[in-house]
PDB file of N, CA and C in Angstrom:
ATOM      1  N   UNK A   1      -9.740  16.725  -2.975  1.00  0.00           N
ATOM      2  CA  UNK A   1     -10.460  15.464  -3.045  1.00  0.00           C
ATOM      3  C   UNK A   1     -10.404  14.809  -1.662  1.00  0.00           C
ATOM      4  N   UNK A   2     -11.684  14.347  -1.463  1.00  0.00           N
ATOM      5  CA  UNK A   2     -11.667  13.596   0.154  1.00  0.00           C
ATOM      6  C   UNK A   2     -10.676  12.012   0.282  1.00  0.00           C
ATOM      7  N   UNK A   3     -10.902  12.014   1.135  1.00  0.00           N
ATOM      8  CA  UNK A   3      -9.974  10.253   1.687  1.00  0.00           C
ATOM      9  C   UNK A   3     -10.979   9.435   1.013  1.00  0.00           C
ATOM     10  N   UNK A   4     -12.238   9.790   0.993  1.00  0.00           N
ATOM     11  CA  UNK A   4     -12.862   8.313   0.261  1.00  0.00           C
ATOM     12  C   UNK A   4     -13.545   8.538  -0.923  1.00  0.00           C
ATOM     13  N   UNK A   5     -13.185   9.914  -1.411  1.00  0.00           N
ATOM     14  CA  UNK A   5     -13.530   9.784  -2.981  1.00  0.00           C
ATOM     15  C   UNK A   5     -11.976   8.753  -3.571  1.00  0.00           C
ATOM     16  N   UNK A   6     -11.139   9.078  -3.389  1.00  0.00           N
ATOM     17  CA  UNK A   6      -9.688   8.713  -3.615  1.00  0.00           C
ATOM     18  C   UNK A   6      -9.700   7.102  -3.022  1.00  0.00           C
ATOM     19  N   UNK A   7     -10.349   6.841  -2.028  1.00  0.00           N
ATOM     20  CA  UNK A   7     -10.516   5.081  -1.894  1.00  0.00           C
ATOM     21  C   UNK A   7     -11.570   4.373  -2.607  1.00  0.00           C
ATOM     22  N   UNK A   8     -12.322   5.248  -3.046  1.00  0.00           N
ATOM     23  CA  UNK A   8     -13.323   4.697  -3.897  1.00  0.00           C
ATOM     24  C   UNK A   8     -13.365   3.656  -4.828  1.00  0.00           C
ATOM     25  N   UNK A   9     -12.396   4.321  -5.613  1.00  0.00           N
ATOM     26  CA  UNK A   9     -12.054   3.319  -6.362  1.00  0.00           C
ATOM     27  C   UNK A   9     -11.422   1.792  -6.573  1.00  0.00           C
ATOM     28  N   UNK A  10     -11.516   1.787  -5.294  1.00  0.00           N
ATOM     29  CA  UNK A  10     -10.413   0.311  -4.774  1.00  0.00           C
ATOM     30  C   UNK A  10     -11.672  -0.573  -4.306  1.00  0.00           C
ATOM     31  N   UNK A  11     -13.154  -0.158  -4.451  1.00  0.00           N
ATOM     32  CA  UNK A  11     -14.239  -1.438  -4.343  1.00  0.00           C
ATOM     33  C   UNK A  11     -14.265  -1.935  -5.638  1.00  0.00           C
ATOM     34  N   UNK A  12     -13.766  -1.451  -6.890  1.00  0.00           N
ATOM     35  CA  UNK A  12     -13.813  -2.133  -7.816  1.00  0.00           C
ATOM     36  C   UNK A  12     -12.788  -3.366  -8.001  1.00  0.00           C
ATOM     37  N   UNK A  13     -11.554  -3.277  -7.128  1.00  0.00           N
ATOM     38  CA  UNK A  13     -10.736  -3.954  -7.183  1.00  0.00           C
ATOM     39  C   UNK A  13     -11.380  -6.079  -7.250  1.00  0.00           C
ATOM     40  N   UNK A  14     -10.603  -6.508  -7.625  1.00  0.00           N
ATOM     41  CA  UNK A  14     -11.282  -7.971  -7.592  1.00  0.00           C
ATOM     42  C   UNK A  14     -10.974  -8.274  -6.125  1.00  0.00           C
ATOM     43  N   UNK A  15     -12.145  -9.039  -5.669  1.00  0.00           N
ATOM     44  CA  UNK A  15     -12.321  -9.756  -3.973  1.00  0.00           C
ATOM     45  C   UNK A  15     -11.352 -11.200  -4.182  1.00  0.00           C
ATOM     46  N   UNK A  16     -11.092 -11.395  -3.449  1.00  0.00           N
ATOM     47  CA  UNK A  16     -10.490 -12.730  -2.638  1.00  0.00           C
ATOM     48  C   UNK A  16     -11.062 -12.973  -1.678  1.00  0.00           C
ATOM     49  N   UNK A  17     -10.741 -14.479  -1.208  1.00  0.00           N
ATOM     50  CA  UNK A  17     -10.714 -15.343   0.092  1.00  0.00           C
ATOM     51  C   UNK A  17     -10.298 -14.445   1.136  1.00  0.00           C
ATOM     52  N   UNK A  18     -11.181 -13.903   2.082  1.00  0.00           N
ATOM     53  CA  UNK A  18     -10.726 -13.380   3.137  1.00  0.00           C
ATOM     54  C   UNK A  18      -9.569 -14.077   3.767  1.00  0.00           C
ATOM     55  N   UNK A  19      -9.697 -15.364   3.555  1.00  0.00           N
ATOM     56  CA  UNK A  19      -8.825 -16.507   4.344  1.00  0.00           C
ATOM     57  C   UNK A  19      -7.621 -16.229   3.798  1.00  0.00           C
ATOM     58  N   UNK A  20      -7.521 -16.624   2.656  1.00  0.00           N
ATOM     59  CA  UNK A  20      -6.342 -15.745   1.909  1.00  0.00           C
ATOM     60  C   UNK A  20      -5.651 -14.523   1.770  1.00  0.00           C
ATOM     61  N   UNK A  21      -4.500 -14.437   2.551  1.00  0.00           N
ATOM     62  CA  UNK A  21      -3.926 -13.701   3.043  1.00  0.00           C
ATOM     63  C   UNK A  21      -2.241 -13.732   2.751  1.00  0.00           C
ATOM     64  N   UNK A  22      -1.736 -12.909   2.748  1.00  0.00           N
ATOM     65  CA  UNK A  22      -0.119 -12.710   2.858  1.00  0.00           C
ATOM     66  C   UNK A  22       0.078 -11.659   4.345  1.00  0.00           C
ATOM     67  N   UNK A  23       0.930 -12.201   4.921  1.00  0.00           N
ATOM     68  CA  UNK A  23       1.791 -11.480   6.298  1.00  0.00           C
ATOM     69  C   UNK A  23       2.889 -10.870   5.077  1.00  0.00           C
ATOM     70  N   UNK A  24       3.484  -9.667   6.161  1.00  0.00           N
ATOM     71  CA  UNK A  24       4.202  -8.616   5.422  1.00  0.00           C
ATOM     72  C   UNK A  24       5.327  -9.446   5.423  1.00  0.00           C
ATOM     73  N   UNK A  25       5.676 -10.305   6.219  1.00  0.00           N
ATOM     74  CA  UNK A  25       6.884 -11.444   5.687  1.00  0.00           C
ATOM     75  C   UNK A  25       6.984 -11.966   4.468  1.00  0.00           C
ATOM     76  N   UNK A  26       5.807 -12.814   4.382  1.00  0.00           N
ATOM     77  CA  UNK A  26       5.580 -13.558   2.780  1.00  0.00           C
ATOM     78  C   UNK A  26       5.887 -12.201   1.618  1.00  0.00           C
ATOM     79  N   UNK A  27       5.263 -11.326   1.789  1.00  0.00           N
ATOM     80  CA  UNK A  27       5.858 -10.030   0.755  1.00  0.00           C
ATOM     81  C   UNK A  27       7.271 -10.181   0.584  1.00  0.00           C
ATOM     82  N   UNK A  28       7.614  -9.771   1.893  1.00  0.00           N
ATOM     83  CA  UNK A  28       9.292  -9.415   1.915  1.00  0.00           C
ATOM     84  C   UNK A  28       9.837 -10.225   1.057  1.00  0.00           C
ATOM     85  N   UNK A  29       9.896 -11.629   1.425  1.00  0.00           N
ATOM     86  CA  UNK A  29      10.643 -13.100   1.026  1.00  0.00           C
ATOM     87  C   UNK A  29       9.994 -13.608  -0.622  1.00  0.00           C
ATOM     88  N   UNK A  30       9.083 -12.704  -0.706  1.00  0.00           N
ATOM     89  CA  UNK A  30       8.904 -13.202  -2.635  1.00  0.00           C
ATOM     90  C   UNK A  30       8.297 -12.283  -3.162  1.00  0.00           C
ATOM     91  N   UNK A  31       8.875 -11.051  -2.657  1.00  0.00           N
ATOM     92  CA  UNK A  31       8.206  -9.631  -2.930  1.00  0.00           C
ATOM     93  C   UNK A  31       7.930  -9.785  -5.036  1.00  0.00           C
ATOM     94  N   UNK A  32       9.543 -10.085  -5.876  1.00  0.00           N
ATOM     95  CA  UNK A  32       9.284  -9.879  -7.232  1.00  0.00           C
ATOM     96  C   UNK A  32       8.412 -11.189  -7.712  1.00  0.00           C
ATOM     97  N   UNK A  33       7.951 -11.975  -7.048  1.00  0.00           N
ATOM     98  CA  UNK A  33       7.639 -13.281  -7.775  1.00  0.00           C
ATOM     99  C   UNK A  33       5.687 -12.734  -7.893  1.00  0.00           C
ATOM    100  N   UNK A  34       5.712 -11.599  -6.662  1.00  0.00           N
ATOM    101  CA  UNK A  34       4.207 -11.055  -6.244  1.00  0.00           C
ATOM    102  C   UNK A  34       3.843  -9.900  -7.455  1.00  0.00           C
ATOM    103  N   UNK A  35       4.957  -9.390  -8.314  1.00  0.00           N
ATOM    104  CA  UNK A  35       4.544  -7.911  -8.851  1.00  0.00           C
ATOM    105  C   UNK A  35       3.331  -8.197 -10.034  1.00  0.00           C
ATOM    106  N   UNK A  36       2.898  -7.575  -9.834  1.00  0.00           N
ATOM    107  CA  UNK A  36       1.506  -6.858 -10.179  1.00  0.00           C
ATOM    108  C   UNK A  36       0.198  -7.765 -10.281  1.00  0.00           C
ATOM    109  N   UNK A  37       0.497  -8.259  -8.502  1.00  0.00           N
ATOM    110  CA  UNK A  37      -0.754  -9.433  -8.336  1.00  0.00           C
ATOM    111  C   UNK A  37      -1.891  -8.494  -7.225  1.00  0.00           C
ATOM    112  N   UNK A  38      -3.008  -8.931  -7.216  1.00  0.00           N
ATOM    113  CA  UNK A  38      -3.653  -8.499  -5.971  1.00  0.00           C
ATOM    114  C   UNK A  38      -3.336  -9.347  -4.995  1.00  0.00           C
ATOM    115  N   UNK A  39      -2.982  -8.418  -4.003  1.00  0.00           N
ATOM    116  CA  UNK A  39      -3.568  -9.314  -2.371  1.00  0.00           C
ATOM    117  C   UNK A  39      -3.892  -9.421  -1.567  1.00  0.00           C
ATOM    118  N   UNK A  40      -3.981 -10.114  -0.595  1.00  0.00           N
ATOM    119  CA  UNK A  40      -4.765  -9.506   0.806  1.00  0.00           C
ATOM    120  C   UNK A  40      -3.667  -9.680   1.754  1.00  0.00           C
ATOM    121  N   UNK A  41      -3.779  -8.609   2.519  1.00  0.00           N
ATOM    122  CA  UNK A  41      -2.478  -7.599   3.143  1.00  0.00           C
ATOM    123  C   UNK A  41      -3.287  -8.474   4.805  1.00  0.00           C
ATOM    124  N   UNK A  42      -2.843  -8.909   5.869  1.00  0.00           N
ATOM    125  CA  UNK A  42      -3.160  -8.776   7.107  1.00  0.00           C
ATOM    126  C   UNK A  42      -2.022  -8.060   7.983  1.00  0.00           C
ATOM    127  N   UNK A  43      -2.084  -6.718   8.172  1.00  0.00           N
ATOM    128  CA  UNK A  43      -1.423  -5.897   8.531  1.00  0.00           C
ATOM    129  C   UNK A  43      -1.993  -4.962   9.564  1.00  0.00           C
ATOM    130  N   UNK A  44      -1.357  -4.010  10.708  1.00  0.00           N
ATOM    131  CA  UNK A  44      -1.969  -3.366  11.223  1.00  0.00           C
ATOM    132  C   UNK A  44      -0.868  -1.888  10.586  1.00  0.00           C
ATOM    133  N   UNK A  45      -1.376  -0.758  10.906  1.00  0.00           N
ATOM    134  CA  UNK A  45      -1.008   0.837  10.120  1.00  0.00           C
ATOM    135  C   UNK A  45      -0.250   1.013  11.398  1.00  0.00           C
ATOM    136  N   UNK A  46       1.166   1.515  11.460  1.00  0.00           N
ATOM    137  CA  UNK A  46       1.924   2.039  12.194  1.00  0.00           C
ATOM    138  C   UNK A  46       1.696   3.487  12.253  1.00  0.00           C
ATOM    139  N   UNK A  47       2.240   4.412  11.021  1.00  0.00           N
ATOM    140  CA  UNK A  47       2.148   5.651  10.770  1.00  0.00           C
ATOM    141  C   UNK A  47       1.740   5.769   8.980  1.00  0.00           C
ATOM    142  N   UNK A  48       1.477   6.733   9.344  1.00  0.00           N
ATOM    143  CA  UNK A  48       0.529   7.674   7.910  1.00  0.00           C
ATOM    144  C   UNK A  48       1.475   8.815   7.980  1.00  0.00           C
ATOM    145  N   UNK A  49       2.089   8.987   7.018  1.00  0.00           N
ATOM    146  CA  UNK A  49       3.038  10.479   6.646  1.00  0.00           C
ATOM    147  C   UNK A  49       2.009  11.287   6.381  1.00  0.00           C
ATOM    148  N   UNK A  50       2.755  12.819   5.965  1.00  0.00           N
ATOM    149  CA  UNK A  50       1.965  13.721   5.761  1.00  0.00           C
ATOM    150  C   UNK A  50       1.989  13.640   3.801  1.00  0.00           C
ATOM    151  N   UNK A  51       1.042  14.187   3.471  1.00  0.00           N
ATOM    152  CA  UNK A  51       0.822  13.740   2.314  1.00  0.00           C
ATOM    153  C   UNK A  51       2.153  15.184   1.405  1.00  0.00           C
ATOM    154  N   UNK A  52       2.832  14.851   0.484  1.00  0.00           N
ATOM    155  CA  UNK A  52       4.154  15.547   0.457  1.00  0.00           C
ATOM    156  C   UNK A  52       3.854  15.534  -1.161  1.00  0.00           C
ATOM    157  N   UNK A  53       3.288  16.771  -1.819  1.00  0.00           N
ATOM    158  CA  UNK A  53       3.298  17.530  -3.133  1.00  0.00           C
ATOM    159  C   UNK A  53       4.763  17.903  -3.796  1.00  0.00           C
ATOM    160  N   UNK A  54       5.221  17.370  -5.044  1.00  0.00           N
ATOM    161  CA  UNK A  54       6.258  17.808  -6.117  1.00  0.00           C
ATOM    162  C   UNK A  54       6.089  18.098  -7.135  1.00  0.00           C
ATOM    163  N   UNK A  55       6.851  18.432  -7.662  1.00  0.00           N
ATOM    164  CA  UNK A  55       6.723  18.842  -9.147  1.00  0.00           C
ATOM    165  C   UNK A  55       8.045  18.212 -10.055  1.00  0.00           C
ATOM    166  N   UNK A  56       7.822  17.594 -11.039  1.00  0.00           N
ATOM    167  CA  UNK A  56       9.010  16.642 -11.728  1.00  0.00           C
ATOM    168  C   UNK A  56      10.015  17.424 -12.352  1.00  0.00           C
ATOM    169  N   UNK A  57      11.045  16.862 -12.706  1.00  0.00           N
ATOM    170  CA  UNK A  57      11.725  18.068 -13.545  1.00  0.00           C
ATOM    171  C   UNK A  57      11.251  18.568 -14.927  1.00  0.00           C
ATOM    172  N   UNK A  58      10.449  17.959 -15.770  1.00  0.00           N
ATOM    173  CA  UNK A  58       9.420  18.121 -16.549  1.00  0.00           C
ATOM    174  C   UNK A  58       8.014  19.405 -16.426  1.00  0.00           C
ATOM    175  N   UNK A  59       8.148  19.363 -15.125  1.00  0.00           N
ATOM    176  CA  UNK A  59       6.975  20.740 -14.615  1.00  0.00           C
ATOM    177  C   UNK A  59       5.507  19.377 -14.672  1.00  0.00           C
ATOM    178  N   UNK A  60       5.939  18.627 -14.717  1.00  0.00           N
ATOM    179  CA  UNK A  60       4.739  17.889 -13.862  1.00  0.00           C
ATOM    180  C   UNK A  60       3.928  17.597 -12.034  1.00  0.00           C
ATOM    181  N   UNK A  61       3.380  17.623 -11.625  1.00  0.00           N
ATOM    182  CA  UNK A  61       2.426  17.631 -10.818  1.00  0.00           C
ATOM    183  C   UNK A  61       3.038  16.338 -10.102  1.00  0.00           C
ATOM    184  N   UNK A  62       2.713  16.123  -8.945  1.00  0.00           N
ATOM    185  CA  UNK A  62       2.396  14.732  -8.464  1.00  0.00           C
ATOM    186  C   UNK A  62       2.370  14.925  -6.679  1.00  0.00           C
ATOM    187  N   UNK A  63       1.836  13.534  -6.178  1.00  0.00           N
ATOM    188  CA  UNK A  63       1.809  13.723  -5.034  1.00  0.00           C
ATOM    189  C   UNK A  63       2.662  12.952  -4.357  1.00  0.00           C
ATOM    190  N   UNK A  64       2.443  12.356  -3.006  1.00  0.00           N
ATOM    191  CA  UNK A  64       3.301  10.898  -2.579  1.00  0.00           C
ATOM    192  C   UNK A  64       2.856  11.061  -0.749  1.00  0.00           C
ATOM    193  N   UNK A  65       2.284   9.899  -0.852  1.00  0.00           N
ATOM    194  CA  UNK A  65       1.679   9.667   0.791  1.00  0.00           C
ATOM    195  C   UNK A  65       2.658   8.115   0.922  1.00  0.00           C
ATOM    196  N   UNK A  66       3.427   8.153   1.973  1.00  0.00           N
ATOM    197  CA  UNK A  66       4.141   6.710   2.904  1.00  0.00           C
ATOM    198  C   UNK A  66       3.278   6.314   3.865  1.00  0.00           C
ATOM    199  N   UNK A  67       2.655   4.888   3.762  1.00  0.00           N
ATOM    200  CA  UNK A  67       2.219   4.423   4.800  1.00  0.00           C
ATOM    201  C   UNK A  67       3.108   2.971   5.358  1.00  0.00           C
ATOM    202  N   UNK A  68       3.362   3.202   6.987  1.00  0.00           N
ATOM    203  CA  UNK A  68       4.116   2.005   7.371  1.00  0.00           C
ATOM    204  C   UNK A  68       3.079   1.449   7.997  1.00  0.00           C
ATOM    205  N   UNK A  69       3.184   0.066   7.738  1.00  0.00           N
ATOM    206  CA  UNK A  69       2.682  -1.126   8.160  1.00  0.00           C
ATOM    207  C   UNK A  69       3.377  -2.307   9.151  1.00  0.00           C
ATOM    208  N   UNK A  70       2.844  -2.946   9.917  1.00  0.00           N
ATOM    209  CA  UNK A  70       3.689  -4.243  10.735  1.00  0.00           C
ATOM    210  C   UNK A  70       2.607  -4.969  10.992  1.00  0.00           C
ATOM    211  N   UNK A  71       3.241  -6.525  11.239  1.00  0.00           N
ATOM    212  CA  UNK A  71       2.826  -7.420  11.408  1.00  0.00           C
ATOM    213  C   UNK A  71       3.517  -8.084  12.868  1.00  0.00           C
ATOM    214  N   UNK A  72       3.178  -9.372  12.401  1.00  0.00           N
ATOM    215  CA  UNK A  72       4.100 -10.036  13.594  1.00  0.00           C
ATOM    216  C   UNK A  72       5.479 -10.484  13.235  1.00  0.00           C
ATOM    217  N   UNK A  73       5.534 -10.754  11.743  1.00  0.00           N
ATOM    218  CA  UNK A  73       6.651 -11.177  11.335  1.00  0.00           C
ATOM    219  C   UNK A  73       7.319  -9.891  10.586  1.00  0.00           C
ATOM    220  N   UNK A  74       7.190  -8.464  10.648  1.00  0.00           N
ATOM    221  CA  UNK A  74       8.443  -7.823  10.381  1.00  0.00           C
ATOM    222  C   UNK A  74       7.372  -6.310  10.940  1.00  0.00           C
ATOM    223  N   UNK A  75       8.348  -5.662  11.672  1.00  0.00           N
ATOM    224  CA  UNK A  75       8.225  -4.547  12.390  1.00  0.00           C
ATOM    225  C   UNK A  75       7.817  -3.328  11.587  1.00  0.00           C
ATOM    226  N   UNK A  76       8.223  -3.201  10.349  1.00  0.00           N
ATOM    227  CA  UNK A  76       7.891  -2.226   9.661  1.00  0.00           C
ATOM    228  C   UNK A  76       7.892  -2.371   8.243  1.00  0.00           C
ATOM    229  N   UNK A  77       7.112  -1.788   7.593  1.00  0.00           N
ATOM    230  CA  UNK A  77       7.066  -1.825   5.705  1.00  0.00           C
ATOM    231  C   UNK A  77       6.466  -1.281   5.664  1.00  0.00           C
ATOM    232  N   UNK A  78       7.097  -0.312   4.843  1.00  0.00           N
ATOM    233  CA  UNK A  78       6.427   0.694   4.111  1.00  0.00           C
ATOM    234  C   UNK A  78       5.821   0.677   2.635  1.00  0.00           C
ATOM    235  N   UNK A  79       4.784   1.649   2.560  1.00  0.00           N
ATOM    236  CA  UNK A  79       3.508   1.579   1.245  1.00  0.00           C
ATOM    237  C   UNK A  79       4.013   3.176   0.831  1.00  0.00           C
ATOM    238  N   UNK A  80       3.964   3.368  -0.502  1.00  0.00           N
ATOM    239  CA  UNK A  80       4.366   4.422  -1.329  1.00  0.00           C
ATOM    240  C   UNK A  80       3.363   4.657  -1.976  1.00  0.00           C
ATOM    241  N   UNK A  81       2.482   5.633  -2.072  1.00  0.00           N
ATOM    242  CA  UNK A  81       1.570   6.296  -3.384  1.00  0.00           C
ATOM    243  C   UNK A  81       2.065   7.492  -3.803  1.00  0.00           C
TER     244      UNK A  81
END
């Protein structure tokens, strides 16, 4: 599957206020008060891992790509799929 069949699906996501924004600080400092909200990330991409295939102990499938991110207010954070 390509990079943007697999992003595709994230135009369905609901829009926000461009203006509206969280720095990877504001995450950090109320990361559980944020879980399972949308938001808008102003971040720049540090590194992109290599995309890293497992198998569960179950004999299930799965994948897992790390992406690190920084801002001005914290040097690195990392994204898990």
């Amino acid at each position: 599957m390509s990079t943007a069949d697999r992003l595709l699906p994230l135009l369905h996501l609901p829009g926000k206020d461009p203006r509206d924004f969280y720095s990877l600080g504001d995450i950090v400092a109320n990361g559980q008060g944020l879980d399972g909200r949308v938001l808008n990330i102003l971040a720049a991409v540090r590194s992109i891992a290599e995309l890293k295939l497992f198998t569960t102990s179950d004999g299930r499938k799965g994948q897992r790509l790390e992406v690190k991110l920084f801002d001005d207010s914290v040097t690195s954070f990392s994204l898990v799929w």
